[in-house]
C-alpha atoms as a PDB file:
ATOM      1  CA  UNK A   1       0.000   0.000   0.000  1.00  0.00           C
ATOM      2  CA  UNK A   2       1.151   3.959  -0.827  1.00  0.00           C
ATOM      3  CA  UNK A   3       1.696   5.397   2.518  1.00  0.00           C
ATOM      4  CA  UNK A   4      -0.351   8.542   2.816  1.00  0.00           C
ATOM      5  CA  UNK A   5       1.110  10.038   6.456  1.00  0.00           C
ATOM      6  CA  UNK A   6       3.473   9.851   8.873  1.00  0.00           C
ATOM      7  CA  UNK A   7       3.534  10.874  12.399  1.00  0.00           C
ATOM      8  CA  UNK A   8       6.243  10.915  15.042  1.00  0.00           C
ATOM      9  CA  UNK A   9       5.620  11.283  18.749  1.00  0.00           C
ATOM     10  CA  UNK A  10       6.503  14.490  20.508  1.00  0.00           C
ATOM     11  CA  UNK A  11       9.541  13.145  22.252  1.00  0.00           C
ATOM     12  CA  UNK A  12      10.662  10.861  19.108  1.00  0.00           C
ATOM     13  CA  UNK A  13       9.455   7.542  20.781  1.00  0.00           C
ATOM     14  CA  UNK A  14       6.828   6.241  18.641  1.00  0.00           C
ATOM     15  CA  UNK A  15       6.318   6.445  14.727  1.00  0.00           C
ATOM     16  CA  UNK A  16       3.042   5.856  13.009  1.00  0.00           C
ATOM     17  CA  UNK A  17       2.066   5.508   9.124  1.00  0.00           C
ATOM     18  CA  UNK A  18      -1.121   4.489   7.401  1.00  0.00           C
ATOM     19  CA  UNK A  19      -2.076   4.299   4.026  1.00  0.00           C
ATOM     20  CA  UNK A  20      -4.925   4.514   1.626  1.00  0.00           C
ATOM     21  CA  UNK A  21      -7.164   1.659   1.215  1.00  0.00           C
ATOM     22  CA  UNK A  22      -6.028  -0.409   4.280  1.00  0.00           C
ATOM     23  CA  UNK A  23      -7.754   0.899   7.813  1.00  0.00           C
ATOM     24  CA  UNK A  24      -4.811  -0.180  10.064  1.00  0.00           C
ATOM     25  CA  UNK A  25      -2.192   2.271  11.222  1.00  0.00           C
ATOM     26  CA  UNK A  26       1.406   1.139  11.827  1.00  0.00           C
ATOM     27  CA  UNK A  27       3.375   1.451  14.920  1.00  0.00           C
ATOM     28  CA  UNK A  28       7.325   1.764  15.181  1.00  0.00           C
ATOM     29  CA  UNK A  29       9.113   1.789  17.978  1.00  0.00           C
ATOM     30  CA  UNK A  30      11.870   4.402  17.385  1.00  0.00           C
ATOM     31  CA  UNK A  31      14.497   3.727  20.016  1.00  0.00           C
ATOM     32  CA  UNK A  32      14.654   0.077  19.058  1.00  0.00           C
ATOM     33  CA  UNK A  33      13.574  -0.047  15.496  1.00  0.00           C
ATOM     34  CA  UNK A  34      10.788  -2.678  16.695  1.00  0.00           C
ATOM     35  CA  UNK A  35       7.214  -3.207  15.186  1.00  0.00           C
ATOM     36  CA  UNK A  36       5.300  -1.851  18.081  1.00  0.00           C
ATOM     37  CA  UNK A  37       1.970  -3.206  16.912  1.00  0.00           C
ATOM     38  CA  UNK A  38      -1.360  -2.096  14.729  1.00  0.00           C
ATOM     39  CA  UNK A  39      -4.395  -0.323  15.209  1.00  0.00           C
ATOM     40  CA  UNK A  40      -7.058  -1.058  13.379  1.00  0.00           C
ATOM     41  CA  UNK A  41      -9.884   1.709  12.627  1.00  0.00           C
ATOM     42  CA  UNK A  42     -12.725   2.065  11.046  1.00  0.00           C
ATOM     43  CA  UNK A  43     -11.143   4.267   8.315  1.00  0.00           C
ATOM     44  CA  UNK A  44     -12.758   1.427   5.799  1.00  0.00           C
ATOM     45  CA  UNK A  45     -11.143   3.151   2.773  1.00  0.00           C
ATOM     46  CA  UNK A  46      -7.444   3.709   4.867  1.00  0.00           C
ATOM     47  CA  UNK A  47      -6.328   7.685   6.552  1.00  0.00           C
ATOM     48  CA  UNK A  48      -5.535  10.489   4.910  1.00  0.00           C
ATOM     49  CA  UNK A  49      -3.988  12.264   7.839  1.00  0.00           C
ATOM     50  CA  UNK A  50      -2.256  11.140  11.668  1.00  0.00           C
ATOM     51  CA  UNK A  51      -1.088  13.299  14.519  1.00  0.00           C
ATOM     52  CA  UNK A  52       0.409  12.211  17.880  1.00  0.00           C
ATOM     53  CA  UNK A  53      -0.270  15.009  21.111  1.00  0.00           C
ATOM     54  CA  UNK A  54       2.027  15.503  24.036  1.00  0.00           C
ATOM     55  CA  UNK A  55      -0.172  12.561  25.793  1.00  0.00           C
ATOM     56  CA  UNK A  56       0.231   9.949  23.581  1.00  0.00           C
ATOM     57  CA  UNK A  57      -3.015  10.209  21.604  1.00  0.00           C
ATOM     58  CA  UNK A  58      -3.226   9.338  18.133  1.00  0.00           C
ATOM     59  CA  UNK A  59      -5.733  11.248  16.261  1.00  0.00           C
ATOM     60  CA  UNK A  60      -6.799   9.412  12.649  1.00  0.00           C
ATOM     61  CA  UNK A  61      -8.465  11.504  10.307  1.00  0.00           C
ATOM     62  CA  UNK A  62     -10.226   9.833   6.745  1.00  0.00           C
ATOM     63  CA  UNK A  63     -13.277  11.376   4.851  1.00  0.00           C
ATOM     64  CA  UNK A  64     -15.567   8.819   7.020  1.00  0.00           C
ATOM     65  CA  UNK A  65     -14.291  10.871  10.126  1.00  0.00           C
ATOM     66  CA  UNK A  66     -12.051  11.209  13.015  1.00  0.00           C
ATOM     67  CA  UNK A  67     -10.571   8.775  15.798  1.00  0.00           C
ATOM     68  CA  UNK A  68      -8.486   9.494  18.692  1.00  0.00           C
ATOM     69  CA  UNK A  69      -6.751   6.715  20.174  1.00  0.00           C
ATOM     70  CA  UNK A  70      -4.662   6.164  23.504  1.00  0.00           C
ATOM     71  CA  UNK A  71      -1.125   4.870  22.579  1.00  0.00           C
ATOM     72  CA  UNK A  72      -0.268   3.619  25.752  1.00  0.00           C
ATOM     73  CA  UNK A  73      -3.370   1.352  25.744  1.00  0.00           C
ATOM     74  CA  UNK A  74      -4.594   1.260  22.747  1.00  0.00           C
ATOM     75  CA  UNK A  75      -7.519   2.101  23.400  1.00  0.00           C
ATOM     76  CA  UNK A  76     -10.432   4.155  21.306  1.00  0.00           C
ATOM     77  CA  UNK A  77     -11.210   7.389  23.173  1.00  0.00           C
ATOM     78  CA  UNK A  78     -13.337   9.136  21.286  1.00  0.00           C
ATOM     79  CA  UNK A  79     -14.763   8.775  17.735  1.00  0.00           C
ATOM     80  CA  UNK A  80     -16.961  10.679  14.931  1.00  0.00           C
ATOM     81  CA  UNK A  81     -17.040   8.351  11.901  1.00  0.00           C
ATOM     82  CA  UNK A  82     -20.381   9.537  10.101  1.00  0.00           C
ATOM     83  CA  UNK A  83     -19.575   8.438   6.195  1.00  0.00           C
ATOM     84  CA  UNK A  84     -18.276   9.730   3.308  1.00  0.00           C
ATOM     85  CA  UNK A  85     -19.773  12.549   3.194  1.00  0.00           C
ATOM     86  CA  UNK A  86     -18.657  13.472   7.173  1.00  0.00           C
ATOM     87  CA  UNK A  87     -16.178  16.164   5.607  1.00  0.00           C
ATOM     88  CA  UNK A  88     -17.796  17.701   2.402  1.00  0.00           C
ATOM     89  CA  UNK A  89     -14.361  16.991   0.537  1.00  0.00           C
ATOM     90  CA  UNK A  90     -13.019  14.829  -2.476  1.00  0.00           C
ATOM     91  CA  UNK A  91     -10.233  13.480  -0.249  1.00  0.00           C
ATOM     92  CA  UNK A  92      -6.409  14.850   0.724  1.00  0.00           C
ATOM     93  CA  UNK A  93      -7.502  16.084   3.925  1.00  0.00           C
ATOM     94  CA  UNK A  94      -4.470  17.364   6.161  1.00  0.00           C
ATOM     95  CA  UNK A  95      -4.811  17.629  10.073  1.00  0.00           C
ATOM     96  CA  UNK A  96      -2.897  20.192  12.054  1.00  0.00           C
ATOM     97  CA  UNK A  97      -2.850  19.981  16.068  1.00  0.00           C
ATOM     98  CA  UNK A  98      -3.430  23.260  17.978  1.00  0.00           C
ATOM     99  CA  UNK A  99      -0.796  24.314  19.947  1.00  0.00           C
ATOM    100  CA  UNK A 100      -2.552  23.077  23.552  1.00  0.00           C
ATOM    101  CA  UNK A 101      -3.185  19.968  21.635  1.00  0.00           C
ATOM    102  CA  UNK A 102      -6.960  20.307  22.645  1.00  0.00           C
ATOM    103  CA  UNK A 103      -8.190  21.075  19.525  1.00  0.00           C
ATOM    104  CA  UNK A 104      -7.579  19.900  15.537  1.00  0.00           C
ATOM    105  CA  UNK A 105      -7.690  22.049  12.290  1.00  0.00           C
ATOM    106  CA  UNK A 106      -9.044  20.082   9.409  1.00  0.00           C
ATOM    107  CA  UNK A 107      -9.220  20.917   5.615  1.00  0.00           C
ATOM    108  CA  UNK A 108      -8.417  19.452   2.023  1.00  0.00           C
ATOM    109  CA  UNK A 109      -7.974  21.039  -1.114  1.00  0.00           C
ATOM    110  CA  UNK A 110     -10.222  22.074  -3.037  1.00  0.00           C
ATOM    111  CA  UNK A 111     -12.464  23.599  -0.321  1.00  0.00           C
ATOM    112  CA  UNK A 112     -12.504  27.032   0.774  1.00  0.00           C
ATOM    113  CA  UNK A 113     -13.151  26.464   4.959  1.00  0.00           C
ATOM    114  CA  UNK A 114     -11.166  24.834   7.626  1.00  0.00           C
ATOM    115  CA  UNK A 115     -13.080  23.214  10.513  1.00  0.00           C
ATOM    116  CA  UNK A 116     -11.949  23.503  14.249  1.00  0.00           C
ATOM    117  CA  UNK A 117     -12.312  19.269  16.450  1.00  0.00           C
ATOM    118  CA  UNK A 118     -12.637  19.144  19.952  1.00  0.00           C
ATOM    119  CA  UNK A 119     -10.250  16.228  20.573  1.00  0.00           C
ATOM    120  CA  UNK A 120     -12.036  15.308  23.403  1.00  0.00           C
ATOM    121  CA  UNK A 121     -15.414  14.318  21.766  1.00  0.00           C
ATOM    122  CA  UNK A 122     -14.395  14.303  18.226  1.00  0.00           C
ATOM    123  CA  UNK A 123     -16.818  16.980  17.380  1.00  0.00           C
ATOM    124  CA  UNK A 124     -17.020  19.375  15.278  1.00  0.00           C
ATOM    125  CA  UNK A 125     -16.525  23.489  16.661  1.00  0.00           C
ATOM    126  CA  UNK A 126     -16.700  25.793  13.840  1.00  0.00           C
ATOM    127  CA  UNK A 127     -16.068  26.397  10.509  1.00  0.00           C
ATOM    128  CA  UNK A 128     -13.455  29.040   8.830  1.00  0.00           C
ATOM    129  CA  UNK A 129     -14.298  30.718   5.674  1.00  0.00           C
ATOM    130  CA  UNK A 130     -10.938  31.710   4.956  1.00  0.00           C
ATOM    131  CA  UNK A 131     -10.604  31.800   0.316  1.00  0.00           C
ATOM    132  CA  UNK A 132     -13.070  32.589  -1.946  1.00  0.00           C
ATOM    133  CA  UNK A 133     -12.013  29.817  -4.595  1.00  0.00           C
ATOM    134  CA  UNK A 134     -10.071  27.217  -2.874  1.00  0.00           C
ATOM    135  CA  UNK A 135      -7.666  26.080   0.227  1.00  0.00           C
ATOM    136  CA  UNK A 136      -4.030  24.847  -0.924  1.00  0.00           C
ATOM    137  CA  UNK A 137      -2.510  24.070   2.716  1.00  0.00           C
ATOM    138  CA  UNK A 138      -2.716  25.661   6.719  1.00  0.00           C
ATOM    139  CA  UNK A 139      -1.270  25.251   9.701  1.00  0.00           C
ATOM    140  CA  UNK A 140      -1.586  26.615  13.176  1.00  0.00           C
ATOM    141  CA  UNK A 141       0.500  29.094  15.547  1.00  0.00           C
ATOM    142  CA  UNK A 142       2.606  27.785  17.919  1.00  0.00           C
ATOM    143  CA  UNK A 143       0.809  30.079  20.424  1.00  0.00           C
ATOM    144  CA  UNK A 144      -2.605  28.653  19.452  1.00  0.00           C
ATOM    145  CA  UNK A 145      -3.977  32.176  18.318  1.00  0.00           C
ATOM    146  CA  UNK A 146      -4.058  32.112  14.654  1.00  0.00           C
ATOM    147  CA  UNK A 147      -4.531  29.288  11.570  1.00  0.00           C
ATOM    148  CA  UNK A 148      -2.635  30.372   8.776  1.00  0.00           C
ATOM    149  CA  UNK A 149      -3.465  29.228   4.940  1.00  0.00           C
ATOM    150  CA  UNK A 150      -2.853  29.334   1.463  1.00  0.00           C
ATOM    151  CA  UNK A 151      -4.716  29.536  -1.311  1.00  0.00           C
ATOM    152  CA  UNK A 152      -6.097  31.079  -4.460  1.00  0.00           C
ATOM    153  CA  UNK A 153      -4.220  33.691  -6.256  1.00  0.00           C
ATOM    154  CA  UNK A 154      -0.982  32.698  -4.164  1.00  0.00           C
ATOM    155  CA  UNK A 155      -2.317  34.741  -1.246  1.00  0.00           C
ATOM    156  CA  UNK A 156      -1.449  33.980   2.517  1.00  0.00           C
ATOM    157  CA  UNK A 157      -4.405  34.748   5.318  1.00  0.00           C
ATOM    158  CA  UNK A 158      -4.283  34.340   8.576  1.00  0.00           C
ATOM    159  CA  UNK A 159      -7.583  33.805  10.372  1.00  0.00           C
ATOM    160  CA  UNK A 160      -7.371  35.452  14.638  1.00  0.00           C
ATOM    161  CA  UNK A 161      -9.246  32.259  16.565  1.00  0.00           C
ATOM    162  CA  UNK A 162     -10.203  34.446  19.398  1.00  0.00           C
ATOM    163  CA  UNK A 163     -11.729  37.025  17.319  1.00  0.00           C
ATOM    164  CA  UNK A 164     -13.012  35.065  14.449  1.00  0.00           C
ATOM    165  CA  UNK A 165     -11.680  37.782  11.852  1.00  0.00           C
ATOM    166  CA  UNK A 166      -9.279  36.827   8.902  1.00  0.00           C
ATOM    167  CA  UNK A 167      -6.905  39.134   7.448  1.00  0.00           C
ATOM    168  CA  UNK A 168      -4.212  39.108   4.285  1.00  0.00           C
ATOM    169  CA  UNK A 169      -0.815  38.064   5.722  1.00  0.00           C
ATOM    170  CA  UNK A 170       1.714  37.776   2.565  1.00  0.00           C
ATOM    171  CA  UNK A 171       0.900  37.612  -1.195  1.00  0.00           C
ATOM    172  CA  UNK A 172       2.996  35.131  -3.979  1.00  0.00           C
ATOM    173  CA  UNK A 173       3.281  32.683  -1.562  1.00  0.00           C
ATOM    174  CA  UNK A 174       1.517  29.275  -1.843  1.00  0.00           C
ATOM    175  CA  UNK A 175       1.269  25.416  -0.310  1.00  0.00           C
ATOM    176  CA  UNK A 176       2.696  23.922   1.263  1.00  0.00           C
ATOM    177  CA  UNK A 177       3.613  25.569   4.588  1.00  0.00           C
ATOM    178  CA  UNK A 178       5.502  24.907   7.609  1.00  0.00           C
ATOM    179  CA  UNK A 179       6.068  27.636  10.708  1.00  0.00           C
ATOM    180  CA  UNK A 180       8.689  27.800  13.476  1.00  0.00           C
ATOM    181  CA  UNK A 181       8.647  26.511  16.557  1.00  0.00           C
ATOM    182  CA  UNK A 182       8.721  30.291  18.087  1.00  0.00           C
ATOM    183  CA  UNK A 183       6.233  31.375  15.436  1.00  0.00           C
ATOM    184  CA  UNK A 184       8.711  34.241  13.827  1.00  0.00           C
ATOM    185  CA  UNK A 185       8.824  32.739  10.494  1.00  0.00           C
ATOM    186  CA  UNK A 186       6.347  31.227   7.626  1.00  0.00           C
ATOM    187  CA  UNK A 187       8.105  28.864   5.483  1.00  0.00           C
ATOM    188  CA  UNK A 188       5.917  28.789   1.981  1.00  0.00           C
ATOM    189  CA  UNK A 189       7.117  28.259  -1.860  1.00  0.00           C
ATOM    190  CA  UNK A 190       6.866  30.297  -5.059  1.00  0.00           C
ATOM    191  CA  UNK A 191       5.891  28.122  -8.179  1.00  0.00           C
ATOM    192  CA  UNK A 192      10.060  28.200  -9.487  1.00  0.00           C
ATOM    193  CA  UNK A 193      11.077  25.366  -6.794  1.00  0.00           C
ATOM    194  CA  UNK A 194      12.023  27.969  -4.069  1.00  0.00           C
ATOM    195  CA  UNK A 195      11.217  28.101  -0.980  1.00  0.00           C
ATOM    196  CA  UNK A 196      11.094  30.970   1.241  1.00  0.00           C
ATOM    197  CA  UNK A 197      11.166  31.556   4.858  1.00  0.00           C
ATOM    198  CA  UNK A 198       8.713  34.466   5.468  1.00  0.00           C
ATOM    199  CA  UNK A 199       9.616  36.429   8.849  1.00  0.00           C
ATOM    200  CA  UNK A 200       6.208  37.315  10.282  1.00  0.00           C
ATOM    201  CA  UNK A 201       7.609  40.849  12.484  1.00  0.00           C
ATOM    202  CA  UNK A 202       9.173  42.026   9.883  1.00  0.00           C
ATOM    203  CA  UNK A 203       6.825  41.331   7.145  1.00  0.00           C
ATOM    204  CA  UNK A 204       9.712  40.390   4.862  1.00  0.00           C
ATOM    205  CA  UNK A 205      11.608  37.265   3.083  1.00  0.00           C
ATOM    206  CA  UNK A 206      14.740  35.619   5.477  1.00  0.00           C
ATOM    207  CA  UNK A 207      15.669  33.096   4.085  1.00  0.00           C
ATOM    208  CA  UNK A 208      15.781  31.136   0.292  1.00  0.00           C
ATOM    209  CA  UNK A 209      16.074  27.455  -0.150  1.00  0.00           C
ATOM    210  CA  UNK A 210      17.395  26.914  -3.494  1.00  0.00           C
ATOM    211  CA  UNK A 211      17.953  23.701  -5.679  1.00  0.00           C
ATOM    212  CA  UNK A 212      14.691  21.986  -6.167  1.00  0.00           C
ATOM    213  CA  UNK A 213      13.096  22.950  -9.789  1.00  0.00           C
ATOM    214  CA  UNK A 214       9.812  21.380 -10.148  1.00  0.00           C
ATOM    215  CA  UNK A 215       7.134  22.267  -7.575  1.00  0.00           C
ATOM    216  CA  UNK A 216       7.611  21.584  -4.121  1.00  0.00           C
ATOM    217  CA  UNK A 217       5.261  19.415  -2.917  1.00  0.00           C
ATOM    218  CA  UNK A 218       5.562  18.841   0.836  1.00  0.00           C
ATOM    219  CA  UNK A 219       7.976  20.840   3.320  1.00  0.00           C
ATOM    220  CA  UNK A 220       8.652  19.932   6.768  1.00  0.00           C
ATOM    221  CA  UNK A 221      10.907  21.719   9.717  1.00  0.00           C
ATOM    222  CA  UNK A 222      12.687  19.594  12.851  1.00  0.00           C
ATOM    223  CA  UNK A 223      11.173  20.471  15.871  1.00  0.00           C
ATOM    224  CA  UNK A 224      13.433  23.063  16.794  1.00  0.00           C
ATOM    225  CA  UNK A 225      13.141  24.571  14.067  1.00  0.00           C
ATOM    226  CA  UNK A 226      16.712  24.130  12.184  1.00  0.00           C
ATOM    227  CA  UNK A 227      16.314  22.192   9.449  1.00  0.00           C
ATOM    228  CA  UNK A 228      14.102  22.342   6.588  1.00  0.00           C
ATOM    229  CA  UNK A 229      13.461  19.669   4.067  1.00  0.00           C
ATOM    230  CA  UNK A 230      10.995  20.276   0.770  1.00  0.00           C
ATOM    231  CA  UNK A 231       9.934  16.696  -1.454  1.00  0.00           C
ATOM    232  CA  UNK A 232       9.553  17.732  -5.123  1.00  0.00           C
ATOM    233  CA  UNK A 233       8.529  14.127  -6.946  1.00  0.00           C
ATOM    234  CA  UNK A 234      10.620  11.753  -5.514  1.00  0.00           C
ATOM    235  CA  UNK A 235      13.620  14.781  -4.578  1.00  0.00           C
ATOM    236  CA  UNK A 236      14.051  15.535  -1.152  1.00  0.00           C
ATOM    237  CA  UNK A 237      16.409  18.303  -0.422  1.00  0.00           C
ATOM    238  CA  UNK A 238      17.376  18.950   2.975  1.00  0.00           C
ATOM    239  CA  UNK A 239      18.809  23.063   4.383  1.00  0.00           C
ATOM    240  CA  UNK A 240      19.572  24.673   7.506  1.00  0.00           C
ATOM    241  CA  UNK A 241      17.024  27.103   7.927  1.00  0.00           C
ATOM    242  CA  UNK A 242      19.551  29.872   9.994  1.00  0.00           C
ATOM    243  CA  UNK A 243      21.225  29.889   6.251  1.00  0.00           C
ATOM    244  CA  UNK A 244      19.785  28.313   3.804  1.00  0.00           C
ATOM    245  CA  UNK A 245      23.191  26.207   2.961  1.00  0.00           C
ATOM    246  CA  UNK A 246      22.230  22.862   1.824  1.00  0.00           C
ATOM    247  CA  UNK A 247      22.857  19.736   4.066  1.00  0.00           C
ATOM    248  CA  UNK A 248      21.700  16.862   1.224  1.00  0.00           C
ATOM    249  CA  UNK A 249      19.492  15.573  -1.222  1.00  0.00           C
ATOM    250  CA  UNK A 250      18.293  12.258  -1.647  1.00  0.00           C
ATOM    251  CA  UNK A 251      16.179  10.183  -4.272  1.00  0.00           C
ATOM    252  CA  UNK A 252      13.644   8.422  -3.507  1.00  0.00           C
ATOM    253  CA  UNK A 253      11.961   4.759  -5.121  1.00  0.00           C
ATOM    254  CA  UNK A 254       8.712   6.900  -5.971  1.00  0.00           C
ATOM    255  CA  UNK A 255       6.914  10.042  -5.403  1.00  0.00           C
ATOM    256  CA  UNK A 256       7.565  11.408  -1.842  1.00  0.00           C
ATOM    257  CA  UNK A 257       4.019  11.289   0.446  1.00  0.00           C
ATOM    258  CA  UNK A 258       5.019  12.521   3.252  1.00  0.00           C
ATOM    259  CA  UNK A 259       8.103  13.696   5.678  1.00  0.00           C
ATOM    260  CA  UNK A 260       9.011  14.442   8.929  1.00  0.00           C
ATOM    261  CA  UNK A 261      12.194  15.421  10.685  1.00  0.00           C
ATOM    262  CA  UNK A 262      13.561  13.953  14.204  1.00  0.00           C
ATOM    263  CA  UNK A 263      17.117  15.547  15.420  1.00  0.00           C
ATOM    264  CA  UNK A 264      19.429  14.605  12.629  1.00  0.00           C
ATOM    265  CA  UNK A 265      17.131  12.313  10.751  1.00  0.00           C
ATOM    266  CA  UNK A 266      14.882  13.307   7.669  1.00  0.00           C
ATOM    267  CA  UNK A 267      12.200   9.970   7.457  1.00  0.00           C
ATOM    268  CA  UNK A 268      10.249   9.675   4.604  1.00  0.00           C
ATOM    269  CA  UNK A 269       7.570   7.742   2.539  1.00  0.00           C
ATOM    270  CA  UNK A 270       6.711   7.190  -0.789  1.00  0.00           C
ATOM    271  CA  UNK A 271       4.515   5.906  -3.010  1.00  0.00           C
ATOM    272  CA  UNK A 272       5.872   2.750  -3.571  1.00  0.00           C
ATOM    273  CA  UNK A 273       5.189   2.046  -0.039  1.00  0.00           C
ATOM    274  CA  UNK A 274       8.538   2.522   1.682  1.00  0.00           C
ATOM    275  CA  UNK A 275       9.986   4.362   4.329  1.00  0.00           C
ATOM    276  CA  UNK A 276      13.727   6.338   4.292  1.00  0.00           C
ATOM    277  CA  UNK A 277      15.456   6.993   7.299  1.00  0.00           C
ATOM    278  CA  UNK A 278      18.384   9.801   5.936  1.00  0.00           C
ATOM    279  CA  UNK A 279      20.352  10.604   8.210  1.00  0.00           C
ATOM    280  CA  UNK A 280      22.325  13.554   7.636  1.00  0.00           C
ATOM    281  CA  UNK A 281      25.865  13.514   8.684  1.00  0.00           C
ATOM    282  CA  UNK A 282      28.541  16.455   8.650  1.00  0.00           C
ATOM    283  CA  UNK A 283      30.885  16.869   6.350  1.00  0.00           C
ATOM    284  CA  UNK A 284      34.502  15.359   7.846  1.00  0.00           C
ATOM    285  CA  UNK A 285      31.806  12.726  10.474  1.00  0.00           C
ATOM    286  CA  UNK A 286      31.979   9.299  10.329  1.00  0.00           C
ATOM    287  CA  UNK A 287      28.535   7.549   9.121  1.00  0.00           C
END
């Protein structure tokens, strides 16, 4: 099966994957390299989306619903699986964790809201009107206080979740996105392969990531916010953020689905159903 998300636990223990068409999600154990089991949903058609919280809850998201699961007993907490048409979207869905971990953002492309979870029952809060045509890819704060997206005509919003107001953020900018950890800086891509690192105070481009040509299609950061790596096919290309030097690039068997970044190592998936772990070594290091 094509792997269709990847999640890593806050503190790097635990690594989950799932993939279309097959409702179990894979568990890794990270510090041993173990299988550390399966849980099977009732995402019928497979996941489109996976986040772990603070607490060891995994939260599976599919367009027959949501699921959030204890990892430490594996045990269903709280569910909303209502049918295909649960999430009014074609598939693709994405699902970003709120900053207290309380709370979920959910949208696909194609639409033009974002709706707010309540972890706790798996229901549904509100719903964000936040582009006229269509969504491309969001995230939230770090702080909790705003959701930023992208979408038509390259344009950057961010919508205030205390105040329910959205408001134009940066223009030429588009999906995907990824934010740092302290919430200065917007990392987004233009459609020449580049991609920029936006700093939020000072309204004005950082950093440039140069080297990929094609369209970047997914971009993660490492969790403290140093490292920067941006899939274009089956390219990954891996910078320092501080600089925007390059640290690597790797090919992989098929069309990159997803990454994430733990310390030193860049793991991905792709569509041929495997999963890279890169690590990145300095120049001079032994492997």
């Amino acid at each position: 099966r094509a792997i269709s998300s990847l999640a890593i636990a806050p503190h790097g223990e635990l690594l989950a994957a799932g993939a279309h068409f097959d409702p179990l999600v894979y568990l890794w154990d990270l510090s041993s390299g173990r299988d550390a089991g399966r849980l099977e949903t009732a995402h019928v058609h497979g996941t489109d989306a996976l986040a772990i919280t603070t607490d060891l809850r995994l939260i599976t998201l599919s367009l027959k619903g949501l699921e959030v699961w204890d990892l430490a007993t594996r045990r269903l907490l709280a569910a909303n699986v209502e049918g295909p048409d649960a999430f009014e979207a074609p598939g693709g869905q994405r699902l970003v964790l709120a900053a207290d971990h309380t709370r979920a953002v959910v949208g696909s492309k194609g639409r033009t809201s974002l709706d707010v979870w309540d972890l706790a029952t798996a229901r549904k809060e509100a719903t964000v009107h936040a582009h006229e045509r269509w969504l491309d890819d969001y995230l939230v704060t770090p702080d909790g206080r705003r959701v930023i997206s992208s979408g038509d005509r390259d344009r950057v919003v961010a919508w205030d979740v205390a105040e329910r107001s959205v408001a134009a953020l940066v223009d030429h900018l588009h999906a995907p996105l990824a934010i740092t950890p302290d919430g200065r800086r917007l990392v987004g891509c233009s459609r020449d392969g580049r991609v920029h690192s936006w700093d939020l105070e000072s309204s004005g481009i950082a950093t440039c990531f140069e080297g990929h040509w094609d369209r970047i299609r997914l971009v993660s950061l490492s969790p403290d916010g140093t490292l920067c790596a941006a899939s274009a096919g089956s390219v990954i290309r891996v910078w320092r953020t501080v600089d925007g030097s390059r640290l690597g690039v790797f090919t992989a068997d098929a069309t990159v689905t997803a990454i994430v970044i733990q310390e030193e190592t860049v793991i991905a998936a792709d569509k041929s159903g495997g999963v890279h772990f890169l690590r990145l070594v300095p120049p001079g290091a032994a492997p």
